[in-house]
PDB file of N, CA and C in Angstrom:
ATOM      1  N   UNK A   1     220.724 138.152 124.985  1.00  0.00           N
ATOM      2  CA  UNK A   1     220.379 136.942 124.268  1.00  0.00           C
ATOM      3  C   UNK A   1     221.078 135.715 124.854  1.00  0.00           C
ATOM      4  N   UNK A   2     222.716 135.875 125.262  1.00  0.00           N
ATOM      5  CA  UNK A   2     222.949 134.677 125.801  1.00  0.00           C
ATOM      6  C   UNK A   2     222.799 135.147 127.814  1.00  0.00           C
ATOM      7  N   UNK A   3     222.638 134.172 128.057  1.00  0.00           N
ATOM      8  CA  UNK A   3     222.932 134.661 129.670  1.00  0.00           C
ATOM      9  C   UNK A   3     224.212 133.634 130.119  1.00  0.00           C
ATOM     10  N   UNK A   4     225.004 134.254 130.246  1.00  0.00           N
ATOM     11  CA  UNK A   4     226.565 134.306 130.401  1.00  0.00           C
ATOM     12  C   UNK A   4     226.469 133.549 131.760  1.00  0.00           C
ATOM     13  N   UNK A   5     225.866 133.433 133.005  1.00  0.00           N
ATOM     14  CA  UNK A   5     225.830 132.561 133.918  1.00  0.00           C
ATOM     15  C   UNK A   5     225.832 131.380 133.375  1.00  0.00           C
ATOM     16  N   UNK A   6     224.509 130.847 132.564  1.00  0.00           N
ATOM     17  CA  UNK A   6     223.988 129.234 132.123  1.00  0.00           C
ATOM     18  C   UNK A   6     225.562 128.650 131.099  1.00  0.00           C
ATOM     19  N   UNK A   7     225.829 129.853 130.230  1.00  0.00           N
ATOM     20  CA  UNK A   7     226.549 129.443 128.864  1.00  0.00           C
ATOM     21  C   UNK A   7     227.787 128.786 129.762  1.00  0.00           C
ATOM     22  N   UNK A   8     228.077 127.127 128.918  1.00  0.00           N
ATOM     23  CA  UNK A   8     229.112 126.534 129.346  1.00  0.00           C
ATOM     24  C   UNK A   8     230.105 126.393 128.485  1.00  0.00           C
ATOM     25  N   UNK A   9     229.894 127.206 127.193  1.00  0.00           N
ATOM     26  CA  UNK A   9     230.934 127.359 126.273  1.00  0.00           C
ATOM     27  C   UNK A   9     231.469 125.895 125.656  1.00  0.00           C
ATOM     28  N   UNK A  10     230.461 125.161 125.133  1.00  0.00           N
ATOM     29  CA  UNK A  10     230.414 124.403 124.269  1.00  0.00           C
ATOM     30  C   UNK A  10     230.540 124.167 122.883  1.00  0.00           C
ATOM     31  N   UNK A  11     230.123 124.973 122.510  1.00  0.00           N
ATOM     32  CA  UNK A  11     229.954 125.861 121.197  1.00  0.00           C
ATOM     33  C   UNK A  11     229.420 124.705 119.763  1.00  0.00           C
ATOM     34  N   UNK A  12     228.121 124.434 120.559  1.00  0.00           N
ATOM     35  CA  UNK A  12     226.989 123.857 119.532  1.00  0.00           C
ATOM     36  C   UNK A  12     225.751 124.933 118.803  1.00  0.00           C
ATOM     37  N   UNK A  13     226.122 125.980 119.730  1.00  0.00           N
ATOM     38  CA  UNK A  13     225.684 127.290 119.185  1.00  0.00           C
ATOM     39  C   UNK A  13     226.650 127.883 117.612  1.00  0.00           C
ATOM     40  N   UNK A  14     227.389 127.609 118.129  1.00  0.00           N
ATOM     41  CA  UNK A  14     228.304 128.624 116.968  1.00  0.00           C
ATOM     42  C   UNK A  14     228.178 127.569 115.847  1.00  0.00           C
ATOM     43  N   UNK A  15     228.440 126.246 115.861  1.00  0.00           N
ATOM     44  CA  UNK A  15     228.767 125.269 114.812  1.00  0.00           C
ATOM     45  C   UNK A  15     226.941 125.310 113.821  1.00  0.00           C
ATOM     46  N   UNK A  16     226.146 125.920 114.430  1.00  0.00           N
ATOM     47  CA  UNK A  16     224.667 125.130 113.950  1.00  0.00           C
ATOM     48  C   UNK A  16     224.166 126.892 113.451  1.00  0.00           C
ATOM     49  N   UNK A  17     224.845 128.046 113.997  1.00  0.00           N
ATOM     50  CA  UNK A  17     224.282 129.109 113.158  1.00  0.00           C
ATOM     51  C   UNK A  17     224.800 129.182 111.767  1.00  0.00           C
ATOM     52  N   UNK A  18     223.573 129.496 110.735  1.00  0.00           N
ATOM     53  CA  UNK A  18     223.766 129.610 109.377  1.00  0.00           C
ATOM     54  C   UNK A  18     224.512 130.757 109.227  1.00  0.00           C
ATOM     55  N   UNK A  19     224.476 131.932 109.696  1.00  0.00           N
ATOM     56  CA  UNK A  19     225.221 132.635 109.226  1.00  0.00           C
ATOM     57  C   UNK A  19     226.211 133.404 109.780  1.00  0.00           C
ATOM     58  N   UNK A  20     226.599 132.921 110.546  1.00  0.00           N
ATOM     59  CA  UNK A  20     228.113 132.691 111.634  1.00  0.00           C
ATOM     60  C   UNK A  20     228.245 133.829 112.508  1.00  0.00           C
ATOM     61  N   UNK A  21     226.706 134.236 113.115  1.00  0.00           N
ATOM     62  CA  UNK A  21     226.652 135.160 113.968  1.00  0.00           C
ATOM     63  C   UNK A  21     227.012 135.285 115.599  1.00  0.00           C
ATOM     64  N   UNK A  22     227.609 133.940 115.784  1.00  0.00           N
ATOM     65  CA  UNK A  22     227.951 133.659 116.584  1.00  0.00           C
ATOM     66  C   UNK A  22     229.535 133.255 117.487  1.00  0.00           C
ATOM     67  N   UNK A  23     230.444 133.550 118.356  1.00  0.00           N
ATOM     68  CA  UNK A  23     231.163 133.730 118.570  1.00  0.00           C
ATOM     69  C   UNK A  23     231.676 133.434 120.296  1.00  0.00           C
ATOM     70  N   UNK A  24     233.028 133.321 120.544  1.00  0.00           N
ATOM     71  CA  UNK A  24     233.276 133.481 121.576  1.00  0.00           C
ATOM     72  C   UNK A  24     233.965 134.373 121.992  1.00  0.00           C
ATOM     73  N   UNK A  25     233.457 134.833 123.494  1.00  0.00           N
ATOM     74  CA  UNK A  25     234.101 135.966 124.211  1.00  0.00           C
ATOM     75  C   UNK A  25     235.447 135.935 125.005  1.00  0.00           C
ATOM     76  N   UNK A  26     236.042 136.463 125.078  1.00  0.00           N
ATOM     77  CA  UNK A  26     237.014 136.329 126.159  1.00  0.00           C
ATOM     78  C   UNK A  26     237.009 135.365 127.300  1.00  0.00           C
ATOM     79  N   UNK A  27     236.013 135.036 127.691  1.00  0.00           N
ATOM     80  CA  UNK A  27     235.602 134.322 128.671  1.00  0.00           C
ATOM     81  C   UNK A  27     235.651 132.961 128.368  1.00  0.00           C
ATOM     82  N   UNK A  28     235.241 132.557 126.890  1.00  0.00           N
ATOM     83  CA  UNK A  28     235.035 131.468 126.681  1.00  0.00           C
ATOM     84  C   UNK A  28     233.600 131.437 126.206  1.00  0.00           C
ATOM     85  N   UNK A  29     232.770 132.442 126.450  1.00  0.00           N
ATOM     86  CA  UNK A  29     231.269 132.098 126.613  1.00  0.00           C
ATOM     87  C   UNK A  29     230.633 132.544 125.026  1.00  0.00           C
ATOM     88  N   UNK A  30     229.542 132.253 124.824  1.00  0.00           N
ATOM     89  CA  UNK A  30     229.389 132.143 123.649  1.00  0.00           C
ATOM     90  C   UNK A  30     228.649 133.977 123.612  1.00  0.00           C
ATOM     91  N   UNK A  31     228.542 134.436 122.572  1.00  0.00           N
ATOM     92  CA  UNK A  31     228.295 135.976 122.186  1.00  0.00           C
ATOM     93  C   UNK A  31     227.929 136.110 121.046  1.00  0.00           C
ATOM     94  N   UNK A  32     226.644 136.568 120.867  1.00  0.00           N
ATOM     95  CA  UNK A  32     225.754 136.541 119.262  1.00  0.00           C
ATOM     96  C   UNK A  32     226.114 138.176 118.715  1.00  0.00           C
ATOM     97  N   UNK A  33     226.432 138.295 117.777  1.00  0.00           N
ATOM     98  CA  UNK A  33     226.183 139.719 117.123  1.00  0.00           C
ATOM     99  C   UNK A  33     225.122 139.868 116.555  1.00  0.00           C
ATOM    100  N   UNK A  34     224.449 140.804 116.739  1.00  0.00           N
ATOM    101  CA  UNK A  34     223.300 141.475 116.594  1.00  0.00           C
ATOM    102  C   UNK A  34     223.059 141.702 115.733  1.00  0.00           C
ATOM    103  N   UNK A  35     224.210 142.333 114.484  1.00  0.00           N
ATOM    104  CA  UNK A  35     223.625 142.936 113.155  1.00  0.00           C
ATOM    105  C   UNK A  35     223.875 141.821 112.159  1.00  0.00           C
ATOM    106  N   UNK A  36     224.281 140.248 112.741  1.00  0.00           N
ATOM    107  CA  UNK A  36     224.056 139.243 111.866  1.00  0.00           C
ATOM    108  C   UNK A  36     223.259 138.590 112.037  1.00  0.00           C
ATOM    109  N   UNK A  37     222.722 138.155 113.344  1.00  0.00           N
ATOM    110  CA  UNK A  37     221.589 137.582 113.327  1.00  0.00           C
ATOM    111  C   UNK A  37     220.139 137.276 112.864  1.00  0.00           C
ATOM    112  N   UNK A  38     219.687 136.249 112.445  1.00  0.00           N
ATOM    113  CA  UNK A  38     218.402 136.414 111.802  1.00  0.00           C
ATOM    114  C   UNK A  38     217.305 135.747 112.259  1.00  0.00           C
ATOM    115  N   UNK A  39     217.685 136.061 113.739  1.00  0.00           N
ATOM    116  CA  UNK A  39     216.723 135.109 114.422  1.00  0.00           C
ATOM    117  C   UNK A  39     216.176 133.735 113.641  1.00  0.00           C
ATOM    118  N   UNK A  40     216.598 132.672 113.625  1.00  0.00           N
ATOM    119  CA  UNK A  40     216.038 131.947 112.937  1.00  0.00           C
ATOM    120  C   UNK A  40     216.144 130.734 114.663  1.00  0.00           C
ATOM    121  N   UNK A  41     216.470 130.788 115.568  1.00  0.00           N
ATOM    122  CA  UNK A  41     216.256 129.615 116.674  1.00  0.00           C
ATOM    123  C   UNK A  41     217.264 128.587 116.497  1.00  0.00           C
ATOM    124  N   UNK A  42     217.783 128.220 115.683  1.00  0.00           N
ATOM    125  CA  UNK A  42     218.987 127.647 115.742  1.00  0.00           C
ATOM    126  C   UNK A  42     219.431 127.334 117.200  1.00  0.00           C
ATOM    127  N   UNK A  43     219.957 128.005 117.143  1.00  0.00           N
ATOM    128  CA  UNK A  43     221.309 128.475 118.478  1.00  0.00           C
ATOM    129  C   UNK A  43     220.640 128.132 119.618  1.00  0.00           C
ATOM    130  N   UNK A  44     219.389 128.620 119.845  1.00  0.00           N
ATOM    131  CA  UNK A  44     218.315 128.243 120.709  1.00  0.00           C
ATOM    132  C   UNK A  44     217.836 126.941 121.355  1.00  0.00           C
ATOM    133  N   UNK A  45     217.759 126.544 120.198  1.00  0.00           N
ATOM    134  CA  UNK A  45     216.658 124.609 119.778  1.00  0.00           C
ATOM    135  C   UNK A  45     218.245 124.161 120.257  1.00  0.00           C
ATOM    136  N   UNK A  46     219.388 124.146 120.199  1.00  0.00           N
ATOM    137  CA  UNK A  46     220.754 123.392 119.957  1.00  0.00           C
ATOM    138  C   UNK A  46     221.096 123.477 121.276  1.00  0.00           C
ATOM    139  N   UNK A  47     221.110 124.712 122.271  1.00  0.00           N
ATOM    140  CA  UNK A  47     221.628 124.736 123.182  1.00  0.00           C
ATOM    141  C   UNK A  47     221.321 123.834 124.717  1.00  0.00           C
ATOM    142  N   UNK A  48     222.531 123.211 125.166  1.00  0.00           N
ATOM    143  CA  UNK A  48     221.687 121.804 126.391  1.00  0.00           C
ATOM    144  C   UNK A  48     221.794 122.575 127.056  1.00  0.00           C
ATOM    145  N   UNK A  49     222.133 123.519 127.622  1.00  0.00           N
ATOM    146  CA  UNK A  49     221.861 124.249 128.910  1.00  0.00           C
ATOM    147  C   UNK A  49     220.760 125.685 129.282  1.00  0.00           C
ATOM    148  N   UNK A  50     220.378 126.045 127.790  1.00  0.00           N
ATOM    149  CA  UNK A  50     218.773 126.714 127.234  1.00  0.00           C
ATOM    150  C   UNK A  50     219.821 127.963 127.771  1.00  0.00           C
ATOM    151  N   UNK A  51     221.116 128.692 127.375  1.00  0.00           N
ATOM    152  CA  UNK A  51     221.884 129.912 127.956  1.00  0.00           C
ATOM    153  C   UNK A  51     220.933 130.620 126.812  1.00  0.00           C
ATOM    154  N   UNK A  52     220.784 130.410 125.785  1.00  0.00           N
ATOM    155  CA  UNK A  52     220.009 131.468 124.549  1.00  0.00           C
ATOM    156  C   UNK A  52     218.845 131.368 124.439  1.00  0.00           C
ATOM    157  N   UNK A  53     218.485 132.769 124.111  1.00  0.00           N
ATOM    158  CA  UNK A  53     216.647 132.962 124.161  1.00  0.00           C
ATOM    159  C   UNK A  53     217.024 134.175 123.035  1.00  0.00           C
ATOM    160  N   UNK A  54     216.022 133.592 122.363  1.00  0.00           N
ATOM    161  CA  UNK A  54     215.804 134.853 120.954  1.00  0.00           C
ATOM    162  C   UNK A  54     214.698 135.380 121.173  1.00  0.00           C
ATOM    163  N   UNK A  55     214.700 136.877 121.425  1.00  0.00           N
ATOM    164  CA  UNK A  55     213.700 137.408 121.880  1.00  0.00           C
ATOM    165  C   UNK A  55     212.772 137.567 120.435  1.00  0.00           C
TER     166      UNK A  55
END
């Protein structure tokens, strides 16, 4: 879901998901959990560098 190349670890992803499925990795890079997510595009529509795609 994220592709860890594009993600610049901004974290307009994490601030704009409703239900805080979102996170950072060790890296810095942003990392969605799976069993919170509700696909709703959020994270998606928000991101300037398009690192997230909700399948």
């Amino acid at each position: 879901m994220v592709n860890k190349n594009k993600c610049i670890g901004c974290g307009s992803c994490i601030s704009i998901c409703p239900v805080e499925a979102i996170d950072f990795d060790d890296d810095g890079k942003a990392k969605i959990d799976p069993n919170k997510c509700i696909k709703c595009g959020s994270c998606e529509a928000t991101c300037p560098v398009e690192a997230i795609k909700i399948n």
